[in-house]
C-alpha atoms as a PDB file:
ATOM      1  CA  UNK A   1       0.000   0.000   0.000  1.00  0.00           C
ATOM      2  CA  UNK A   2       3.187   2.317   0.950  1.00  0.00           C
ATOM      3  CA  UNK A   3       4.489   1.750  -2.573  1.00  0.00           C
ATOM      4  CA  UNK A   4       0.962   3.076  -4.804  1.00  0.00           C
ATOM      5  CA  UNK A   5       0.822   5.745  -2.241  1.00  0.00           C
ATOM      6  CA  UNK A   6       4.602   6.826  -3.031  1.00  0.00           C
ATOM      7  CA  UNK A   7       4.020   5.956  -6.653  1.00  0.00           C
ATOM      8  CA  UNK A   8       1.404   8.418  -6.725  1.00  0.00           C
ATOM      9  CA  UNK A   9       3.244  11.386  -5.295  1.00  0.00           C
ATOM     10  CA  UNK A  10       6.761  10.676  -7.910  1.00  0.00           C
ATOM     11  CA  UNK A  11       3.685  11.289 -10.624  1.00  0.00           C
ATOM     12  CA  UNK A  12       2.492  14.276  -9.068  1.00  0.00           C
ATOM     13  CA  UNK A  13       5.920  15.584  -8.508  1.00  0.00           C
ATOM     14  CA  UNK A  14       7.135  15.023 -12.166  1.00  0.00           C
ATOM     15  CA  UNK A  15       5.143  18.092 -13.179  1.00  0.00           C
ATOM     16  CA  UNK A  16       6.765  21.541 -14.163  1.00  0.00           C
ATOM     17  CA  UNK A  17       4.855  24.403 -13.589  1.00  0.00           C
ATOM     18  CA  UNK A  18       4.732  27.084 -16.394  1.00  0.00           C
ATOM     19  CA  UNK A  19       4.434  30.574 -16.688  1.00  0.00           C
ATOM     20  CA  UNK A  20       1.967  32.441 -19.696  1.00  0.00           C
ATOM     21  CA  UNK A  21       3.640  36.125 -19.238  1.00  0.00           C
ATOM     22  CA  UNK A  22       1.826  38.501 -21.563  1.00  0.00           C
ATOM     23  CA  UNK A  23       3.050  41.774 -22.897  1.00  0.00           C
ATOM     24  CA  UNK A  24       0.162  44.224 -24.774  1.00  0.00           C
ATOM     25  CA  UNK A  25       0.900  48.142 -23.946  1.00  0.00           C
ATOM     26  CA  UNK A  26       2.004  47.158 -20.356  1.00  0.00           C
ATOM     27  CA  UNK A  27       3.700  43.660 -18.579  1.00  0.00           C
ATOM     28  CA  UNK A  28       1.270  40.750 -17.397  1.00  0.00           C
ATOM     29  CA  UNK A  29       2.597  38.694 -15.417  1.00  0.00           C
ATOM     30  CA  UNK A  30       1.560  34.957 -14.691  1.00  0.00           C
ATOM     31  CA  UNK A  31       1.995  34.563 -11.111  1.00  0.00           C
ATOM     32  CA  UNK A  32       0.073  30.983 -10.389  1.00  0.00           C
ATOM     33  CA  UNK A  33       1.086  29.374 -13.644  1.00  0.00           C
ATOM     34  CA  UNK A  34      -0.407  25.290 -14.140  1.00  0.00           C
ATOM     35  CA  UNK A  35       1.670  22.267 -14.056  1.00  0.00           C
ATOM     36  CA  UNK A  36       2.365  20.471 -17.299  1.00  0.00           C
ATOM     37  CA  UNK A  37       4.659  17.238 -17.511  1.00  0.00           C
ATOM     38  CA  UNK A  38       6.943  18.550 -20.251  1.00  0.00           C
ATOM     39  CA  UNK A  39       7.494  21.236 -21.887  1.00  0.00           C
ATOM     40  CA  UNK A  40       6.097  20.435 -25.104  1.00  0.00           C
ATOM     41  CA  UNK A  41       2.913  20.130 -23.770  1.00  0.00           C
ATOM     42  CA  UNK A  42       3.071  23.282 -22.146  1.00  0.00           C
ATOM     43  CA  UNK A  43       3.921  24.783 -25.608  1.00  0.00           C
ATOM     44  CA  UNK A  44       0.413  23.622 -26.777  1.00  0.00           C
ATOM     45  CA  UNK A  45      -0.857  25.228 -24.342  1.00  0.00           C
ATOM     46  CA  UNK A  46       0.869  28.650 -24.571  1.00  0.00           C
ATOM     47  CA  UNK A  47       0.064  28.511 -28.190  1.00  0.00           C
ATOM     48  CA  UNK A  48      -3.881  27.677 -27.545  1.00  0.00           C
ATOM     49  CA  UNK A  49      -3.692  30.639 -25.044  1.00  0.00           C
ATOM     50  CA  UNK A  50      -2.002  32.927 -27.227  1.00  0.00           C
ATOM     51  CA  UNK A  51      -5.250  32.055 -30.153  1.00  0.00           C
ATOM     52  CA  UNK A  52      -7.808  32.378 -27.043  1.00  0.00           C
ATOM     53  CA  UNK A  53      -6.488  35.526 -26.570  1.00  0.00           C
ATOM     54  CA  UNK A  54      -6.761  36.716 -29.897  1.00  0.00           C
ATOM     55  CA  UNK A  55     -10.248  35.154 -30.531  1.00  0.00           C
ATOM     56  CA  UNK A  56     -11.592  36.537 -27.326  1.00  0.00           C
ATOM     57  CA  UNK A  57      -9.748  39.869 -27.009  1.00  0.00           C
ATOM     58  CA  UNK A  58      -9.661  41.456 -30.655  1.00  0.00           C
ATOM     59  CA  UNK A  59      -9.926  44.922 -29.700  1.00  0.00           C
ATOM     60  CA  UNK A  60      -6.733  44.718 -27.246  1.00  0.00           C
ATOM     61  CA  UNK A  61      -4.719  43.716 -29.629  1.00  0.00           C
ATOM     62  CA  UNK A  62      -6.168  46.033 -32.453  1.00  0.00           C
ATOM     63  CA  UNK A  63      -5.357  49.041 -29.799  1.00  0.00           C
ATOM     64  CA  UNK A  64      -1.288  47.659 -29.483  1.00  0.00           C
ATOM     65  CA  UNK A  65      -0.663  46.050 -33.177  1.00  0.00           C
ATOM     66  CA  UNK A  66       0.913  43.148 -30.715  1.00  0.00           C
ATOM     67  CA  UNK A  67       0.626  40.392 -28.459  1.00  0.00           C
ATOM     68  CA  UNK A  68       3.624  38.300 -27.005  1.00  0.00           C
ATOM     69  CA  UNK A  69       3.520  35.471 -25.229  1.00  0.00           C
ATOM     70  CA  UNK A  70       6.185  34.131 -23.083  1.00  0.00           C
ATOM     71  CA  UNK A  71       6.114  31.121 -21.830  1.00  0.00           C
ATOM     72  CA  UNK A  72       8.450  30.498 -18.350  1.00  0.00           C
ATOM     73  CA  UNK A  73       9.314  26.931 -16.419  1.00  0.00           C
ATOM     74  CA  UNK A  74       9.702  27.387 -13.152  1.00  0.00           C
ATOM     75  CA  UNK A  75      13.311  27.740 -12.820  1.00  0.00           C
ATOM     76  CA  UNK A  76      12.498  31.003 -14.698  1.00  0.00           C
ATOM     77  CA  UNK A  77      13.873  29.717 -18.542  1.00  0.00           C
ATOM     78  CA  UNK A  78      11.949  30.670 -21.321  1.00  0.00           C
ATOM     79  CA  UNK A  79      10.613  27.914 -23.200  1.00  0.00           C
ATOM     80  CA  UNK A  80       9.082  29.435 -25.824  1.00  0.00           C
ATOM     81  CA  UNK A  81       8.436  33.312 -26.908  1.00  0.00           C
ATOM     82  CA  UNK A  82       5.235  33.935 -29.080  1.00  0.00           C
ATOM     83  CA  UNK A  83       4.826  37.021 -31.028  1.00  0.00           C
ATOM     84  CA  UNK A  84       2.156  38.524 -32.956  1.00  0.00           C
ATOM     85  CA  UNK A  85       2.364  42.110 -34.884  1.00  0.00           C
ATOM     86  CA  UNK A  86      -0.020  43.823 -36.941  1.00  0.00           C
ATOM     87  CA  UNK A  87       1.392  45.732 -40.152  1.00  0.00           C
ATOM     88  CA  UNK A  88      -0.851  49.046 -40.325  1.00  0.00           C
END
């Protein structure tokens, strides 16, 4: 019984937490992030966010002309940088 128990925290613990840091006009800083096992998975998701934000926000990013998206692990490495321009 020890051993599922201990199994079942090594899982939990093999997550990363990630950080979705957006820049419009000003800095937005993720500070909760969500735990992902690897980073390409959290790369889907940063990319995902990056349309949702798009899709559900037009008019911030019509204001700015951009959008980026970085995306942190938590030993504060960027994993993957996202940017969107618009050409007026």
């Amino acid at each position: 019984m020890a051993f599922l128990i201990w199994t079942a925290l090594l899982k939990v613990s093999d997550l990363t937490r990630y950080f979705f840091h957006v820049e419009r006009q000003k800095s937005e800083p993720d500070n909760s992030g969500f735990e992902y096992a690897n980073h390409a998975e959290a790369k889907k998701a940063a990319v995902r966010y990056a349309g949702e934000l798009l899709q559900y926000n037009p008019d911030l990013f019509q204001k700015t002309g951009s959008l980026k998206l970085k995306l942190m692990d938590s030993n504060d490495h960027q994993v993957l940088e996202i940017k969107i321009s618009a050409i007026h």
